[in-house]
N, C-alpha and C. Protein backbone atom coordinates (compact mmCIF):
# COMPACT_ATOMS: atom_id res chain seq x y z
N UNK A 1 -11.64 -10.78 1.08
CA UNK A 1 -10.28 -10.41 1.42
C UNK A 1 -10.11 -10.55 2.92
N UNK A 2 -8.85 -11.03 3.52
CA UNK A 2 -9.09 -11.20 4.44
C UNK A 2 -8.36 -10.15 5.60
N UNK A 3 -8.79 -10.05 6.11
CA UNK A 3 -8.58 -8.83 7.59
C UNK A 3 -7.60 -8.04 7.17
N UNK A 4 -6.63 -6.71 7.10
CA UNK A 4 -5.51 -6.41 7.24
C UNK A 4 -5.40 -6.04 8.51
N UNK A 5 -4.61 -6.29 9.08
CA UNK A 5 -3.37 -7.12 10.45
C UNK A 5 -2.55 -6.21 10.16
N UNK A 6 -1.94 -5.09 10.87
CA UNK A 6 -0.43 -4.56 10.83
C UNK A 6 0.42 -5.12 11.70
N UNK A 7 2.05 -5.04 11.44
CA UNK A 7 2.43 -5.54 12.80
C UNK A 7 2.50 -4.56 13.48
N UNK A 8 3.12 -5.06 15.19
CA UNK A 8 2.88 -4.02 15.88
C UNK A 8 3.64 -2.81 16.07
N UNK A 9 4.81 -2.87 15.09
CA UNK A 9 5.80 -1.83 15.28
C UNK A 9 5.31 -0.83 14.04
N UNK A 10 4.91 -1.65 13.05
CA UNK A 10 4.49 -0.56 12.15
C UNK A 10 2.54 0.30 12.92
N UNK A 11 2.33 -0.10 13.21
CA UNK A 11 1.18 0.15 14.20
C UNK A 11 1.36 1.28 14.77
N UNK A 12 2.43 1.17 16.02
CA UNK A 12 3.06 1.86 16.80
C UNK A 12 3.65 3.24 15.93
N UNK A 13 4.64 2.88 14.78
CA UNK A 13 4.81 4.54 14.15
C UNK A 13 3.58 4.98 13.67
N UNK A 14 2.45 4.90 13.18
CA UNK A 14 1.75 5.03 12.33
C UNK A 14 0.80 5.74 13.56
N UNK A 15 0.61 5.43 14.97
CA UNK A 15 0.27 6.01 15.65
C UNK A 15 0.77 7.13 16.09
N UNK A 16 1.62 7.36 16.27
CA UNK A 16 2.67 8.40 16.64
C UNK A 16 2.49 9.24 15.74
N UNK A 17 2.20 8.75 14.39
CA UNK A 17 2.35 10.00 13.35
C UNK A 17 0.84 10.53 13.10
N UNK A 18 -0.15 9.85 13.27
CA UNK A 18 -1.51 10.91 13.62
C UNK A 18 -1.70 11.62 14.66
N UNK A 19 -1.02 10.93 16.29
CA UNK A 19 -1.16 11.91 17.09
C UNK A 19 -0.69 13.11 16.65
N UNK A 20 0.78 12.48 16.00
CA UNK A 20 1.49 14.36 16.03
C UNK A 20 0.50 15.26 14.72
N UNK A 21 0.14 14.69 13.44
CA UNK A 21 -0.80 15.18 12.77
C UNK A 21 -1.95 16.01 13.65
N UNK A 22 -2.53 15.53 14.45
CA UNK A 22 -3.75 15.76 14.99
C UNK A 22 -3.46 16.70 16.40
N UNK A 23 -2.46 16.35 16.72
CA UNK A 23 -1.95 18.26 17.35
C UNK A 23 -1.68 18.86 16.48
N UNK A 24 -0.56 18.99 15.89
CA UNK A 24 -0.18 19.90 14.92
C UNK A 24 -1.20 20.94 14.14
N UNK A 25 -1.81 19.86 13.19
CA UNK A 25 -2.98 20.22 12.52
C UNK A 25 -4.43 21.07 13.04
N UNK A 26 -4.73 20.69 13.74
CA UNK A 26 -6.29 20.67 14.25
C UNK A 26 -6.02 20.79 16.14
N UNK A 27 -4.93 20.94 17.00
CA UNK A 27 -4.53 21.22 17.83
C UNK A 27 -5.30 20.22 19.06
N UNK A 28 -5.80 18.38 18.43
CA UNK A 28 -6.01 17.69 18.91
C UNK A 28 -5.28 17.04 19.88
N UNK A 29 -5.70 16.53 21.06
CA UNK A 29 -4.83 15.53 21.96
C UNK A 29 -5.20 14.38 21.42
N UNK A 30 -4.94 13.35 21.27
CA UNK A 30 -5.87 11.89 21.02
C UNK A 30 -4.58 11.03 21.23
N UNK A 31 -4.95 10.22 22.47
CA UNK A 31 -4.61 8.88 23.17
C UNK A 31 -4.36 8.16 22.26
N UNK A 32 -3.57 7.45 22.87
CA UNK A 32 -2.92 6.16 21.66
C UNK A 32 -4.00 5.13 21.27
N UNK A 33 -4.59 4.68 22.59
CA UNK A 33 -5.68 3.64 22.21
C UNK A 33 -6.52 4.21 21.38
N UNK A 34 -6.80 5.22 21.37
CA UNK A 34 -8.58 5.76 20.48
C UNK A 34 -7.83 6.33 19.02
N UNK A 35 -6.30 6.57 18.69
CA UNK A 35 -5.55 6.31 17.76
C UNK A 35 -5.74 4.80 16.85
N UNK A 36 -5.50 4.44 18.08
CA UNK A 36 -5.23 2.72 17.36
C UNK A 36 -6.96 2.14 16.47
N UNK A 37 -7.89 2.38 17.32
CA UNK A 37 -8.95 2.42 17.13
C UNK A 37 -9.47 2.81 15.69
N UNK A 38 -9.00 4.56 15.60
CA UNK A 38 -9.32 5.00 13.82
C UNK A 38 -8.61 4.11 13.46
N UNK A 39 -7.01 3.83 13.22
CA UNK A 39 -6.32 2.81 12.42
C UNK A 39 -7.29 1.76 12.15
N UNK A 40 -7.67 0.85 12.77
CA UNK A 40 -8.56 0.27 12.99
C UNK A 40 -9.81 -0.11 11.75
N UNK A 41 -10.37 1.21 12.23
CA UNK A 41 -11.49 1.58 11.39
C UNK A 41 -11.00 1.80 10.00
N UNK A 42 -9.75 2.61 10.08
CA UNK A 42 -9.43 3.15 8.58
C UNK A 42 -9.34 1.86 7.71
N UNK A 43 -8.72 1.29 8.30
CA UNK A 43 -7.76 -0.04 7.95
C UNK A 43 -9.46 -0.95 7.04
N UNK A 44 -10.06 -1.08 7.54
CA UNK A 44 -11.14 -1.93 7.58
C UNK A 44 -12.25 -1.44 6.67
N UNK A 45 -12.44 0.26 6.51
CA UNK A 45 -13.03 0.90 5.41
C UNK A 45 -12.61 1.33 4.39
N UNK A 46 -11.58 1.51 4.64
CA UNK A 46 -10.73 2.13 3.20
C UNK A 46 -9.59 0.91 2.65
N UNK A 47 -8.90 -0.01 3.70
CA UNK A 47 -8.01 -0.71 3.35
C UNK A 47 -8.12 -1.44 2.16
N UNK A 48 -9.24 -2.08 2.01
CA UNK A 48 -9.34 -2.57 0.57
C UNK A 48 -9.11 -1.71 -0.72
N UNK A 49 -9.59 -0.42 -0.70
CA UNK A 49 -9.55 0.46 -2.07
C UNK A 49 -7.77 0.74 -1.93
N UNK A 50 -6.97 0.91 -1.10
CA UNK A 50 -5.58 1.04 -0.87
C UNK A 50 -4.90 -0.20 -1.44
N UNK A 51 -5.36 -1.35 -1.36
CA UNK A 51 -4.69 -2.15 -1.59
C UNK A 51 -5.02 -2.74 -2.98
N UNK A 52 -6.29 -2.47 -3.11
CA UNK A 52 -6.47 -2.97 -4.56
C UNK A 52 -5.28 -2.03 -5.73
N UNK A 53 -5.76 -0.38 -5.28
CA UNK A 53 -4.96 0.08 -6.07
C UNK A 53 -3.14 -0.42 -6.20
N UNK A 54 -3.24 -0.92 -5.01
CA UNK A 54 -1.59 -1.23 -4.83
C UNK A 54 -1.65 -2.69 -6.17
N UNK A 55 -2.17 -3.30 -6.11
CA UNK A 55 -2.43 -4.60 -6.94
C UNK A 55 -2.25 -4.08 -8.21
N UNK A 56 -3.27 -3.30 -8.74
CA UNK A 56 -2.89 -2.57 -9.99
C UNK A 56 -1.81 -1.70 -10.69
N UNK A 57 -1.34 -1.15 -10.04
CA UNK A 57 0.09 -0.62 -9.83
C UNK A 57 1.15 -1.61 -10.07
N UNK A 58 0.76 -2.95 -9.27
CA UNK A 58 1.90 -3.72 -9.39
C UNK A 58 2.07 -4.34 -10.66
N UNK A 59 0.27 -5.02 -11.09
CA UNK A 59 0.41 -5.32 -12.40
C UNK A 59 0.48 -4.29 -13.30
N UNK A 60 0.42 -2.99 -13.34
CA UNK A 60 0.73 -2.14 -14.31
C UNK A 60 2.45 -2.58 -14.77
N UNK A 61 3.26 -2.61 -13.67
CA UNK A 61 4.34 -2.68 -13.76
C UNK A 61 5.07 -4.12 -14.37
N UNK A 62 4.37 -5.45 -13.80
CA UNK A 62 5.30 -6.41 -14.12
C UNK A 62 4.21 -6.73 -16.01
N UNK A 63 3.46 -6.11 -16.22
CA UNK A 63 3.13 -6.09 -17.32
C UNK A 63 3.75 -5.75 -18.47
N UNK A 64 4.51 -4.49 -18.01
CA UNK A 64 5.04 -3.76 -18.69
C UNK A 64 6.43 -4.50 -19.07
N UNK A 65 6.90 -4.94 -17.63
CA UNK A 65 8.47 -5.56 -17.43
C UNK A 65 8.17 -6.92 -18.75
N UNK A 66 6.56 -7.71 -18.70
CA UNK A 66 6.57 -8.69 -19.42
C UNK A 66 6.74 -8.23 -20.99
N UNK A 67 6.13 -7.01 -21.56
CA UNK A 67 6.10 -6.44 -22.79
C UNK A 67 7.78 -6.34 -22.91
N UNK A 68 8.71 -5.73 -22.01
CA UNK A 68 10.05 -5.74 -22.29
C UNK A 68 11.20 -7.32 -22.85
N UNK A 69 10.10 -8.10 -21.96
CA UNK A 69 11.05 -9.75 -22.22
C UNK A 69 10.88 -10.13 -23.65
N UNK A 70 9.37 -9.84 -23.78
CA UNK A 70 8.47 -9.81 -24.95
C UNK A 70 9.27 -9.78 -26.37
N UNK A 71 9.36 -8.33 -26.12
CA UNK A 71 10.36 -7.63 -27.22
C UNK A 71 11.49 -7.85 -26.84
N UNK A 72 12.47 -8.12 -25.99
CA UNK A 72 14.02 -8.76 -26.31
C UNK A 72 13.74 -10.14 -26.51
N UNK A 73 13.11 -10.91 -26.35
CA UNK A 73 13.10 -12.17 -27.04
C UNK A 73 12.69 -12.24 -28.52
N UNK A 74 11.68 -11.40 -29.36
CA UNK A 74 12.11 -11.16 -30.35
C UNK A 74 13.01 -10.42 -31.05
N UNK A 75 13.81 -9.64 -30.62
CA UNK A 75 14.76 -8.95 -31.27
C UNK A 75 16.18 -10.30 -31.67
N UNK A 76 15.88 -11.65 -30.86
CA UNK A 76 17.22 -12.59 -31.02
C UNK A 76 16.52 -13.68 -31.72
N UNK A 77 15.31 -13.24 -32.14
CA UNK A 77 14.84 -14.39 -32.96
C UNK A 77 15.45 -14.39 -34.23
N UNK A 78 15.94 -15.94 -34.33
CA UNK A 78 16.19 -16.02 -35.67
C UNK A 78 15.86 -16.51 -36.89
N UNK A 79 16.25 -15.93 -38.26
CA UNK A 79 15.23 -15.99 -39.19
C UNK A 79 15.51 -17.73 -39.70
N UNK A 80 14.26 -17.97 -39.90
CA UNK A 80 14.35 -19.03 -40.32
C UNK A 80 14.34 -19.19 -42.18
N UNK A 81 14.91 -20.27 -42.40
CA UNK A 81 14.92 -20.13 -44.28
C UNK A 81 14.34 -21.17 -44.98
């Protein structure tokens, strides 16, 4: 799989929102760079199990959407004699 890459604006909120986590929470200071850094790390150890599940999820769904075409295409089938 190859690298996950955020862009940089989604980067940028995503930082902002652990700093404020990490005061809030645990009454941490932590710099943007050494922020960016866990992202980083997270991104690179866990990102795959996040995204796989996202994959499955998706095919849970267009699976389902296919079982729906499924069954309205037979409901207009017609009988043959």
């Amino acid at each position: 799989m190859p690298e996950i890459v955020l862009e940089k604006e989604r980067k940028s909120v995503l930082v902002e929102k652990i700093r404020k986590y990490l005061s809030e929470e645990f009454d941490l200071e932590a710099g943007g760079f050494e922020v960016e850094f866990l992202i980083d790390f997270l991104a690179r150890e866990m990102g795959a199990g996040f995204y796989n599940q996202g994959l499955h999820d998706a095919l849970a769904i267009v699976s389902s959407k296919l079982e729906d075409i499924s069954d309205a295409i037979y409901e207009i089938e017609k009988p043959v004699n």
